[in-house]
Each structure stands twice: as structure tokens, then as C-alpha cells.
Protein backbone atom coordinates (compact mmCIF):
# COMPACT_ATOMS: atom_id res chain seq x y z
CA UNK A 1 -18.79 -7.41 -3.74
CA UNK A 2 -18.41 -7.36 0.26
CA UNK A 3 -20.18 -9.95 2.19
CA UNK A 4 -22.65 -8.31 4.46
CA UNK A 5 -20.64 -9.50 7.80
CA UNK A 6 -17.34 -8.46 6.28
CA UNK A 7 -18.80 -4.56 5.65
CA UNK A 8 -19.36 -4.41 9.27
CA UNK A 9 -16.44 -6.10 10.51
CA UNK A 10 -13.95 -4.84 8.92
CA UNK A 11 -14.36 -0.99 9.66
CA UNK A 12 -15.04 -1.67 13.86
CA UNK A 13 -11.47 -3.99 13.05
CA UNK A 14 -9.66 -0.65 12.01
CA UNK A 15 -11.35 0.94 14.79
CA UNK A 16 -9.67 -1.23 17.41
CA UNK A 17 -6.35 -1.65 15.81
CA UNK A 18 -6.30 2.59 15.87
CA UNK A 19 -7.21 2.47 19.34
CA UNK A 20 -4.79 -0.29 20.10
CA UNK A 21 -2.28 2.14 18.63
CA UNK A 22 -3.50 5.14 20.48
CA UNK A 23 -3.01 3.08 23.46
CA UNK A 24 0.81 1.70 22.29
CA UNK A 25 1.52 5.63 21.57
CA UNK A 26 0.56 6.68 25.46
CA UNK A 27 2.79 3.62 26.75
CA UNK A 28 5.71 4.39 24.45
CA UNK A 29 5.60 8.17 25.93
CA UNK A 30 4.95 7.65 29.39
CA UNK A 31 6.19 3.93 30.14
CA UNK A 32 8.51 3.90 33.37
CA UNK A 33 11.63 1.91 31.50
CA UNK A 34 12.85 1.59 28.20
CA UNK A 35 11.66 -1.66 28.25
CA UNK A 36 7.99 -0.71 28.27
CA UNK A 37 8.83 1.76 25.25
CA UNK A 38 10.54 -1.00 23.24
CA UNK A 39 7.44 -3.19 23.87
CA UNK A 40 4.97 -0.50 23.04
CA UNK A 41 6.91 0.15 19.47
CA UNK A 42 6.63 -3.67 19.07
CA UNK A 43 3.08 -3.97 19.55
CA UNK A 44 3.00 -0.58 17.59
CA UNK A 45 4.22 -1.70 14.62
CA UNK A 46 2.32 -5.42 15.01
CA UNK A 47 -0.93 -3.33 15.30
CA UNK A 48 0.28 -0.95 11.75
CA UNK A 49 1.21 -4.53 9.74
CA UNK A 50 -2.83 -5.61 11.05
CA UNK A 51 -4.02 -2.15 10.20
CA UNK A 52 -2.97 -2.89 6.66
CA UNK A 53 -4.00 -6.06 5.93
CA UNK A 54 -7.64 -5.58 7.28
CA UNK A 55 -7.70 -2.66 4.66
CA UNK A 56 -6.20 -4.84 2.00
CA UNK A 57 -9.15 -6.62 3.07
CA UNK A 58 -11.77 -4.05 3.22
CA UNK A 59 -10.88 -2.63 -0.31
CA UNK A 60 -10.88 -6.26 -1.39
CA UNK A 61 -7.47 -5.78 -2.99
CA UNK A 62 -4.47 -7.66 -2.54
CA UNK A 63 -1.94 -4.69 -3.51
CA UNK A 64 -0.61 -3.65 -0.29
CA UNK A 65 0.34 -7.01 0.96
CA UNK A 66 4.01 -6.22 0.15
CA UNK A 67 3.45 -3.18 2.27
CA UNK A 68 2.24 -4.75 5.11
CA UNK A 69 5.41 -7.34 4.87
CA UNK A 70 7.54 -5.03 4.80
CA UNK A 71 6.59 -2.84 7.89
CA UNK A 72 6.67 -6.27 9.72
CA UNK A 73 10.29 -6.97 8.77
CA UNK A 74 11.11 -3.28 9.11
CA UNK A 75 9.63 -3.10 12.71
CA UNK A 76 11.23 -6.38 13.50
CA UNK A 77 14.53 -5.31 12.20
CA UNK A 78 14.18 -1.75 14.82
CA UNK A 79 12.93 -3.81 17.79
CA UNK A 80 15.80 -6.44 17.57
CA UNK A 81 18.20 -3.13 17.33
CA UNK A 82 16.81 -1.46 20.27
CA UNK A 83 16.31 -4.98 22.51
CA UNK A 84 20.39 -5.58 21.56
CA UNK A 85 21.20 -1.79 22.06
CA UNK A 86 19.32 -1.89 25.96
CA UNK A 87 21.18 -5.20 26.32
CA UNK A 88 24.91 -3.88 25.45
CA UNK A 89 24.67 -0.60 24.82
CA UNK A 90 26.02 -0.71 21.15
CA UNK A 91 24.51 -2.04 17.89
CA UNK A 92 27.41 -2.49 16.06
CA UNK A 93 30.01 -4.65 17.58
């Protein structure tokens, strides 16, 4: 059973993270450098790894806590590419 303030919460929570998103999406397409768009996709996939957890929570469930790691090291993995890639202009050395 859902405490009363967690019923609430949690659904105006998933509201803000999707509009945090919206607003990460609009940055990543317009920003003015590639630095801006690597920042968005950061905060992007930050927002995503929150998005799950609060509906881990919401669900009361703990079975998509795995997921949630794993877009975190996935989006970590693609942000340190693309921050090495503006740096030197190659991944791979």
C-alpha cells in the first residue's frame, strides 16, 4: 500500500523529470556548440536513470533497479566518448 504523500508525489515527480527531458531534448537540438549538446544528453540521460527509479518507486517494486543502473553507466560510458571525441577528435587512440 502507497502512503498518501507518496501517491501524490510521485506522479507530479515523473511530471517534472518528463519536462526536464523535454527541456534537455530542445537544448540538445538547438544548443549553439557541441558542448551544450553533450551537456543536454548528460542531463538527458541523468533525468531517464531518475525517471526510472521514481517509477520503481511508484509501482512499489524494486525490479527495474538494474535498469536504471544500467542506463546510468550506459549514458556515462556515451558522454565520456563524446567529451574525449570533442577534445581530440578520435575515440580510439
Amino acid at each position: 500500500m502507497t502512503p498518501p504523500l507518496l501517491a501524490w508525489a510521485t506522479p507530479l515527480a515523473m511530471g517534472m523529470l518528463v519536462l526536464a527531458m523535454l527541456l534537455c531534448l530542445v537544448r540538445m537540438l538547438r544548443g549553439p556548440t557541441a558542448q551544450d549538446r553533450v551537456l543536454a544528453l548528460d542531463a538527458m540521460y541523468l533525468n531517464a536513470t531518475l525517471l526510472v527509479l521514481v517509477l520503481c518507486m511508484h509501482w512499489d517494486s524494486t525490479a527495474y533497479f538494474e535498469a536504471a543502473l544500467l542506463v546510468a553507466l550506459l549514458g556515462f560510458l556515451g558522454s565520456t566518448a563524446l567529451a574525449k571525441f570533442l577534445l581530440r577528435g578520435e575515440v580510439i587512440e
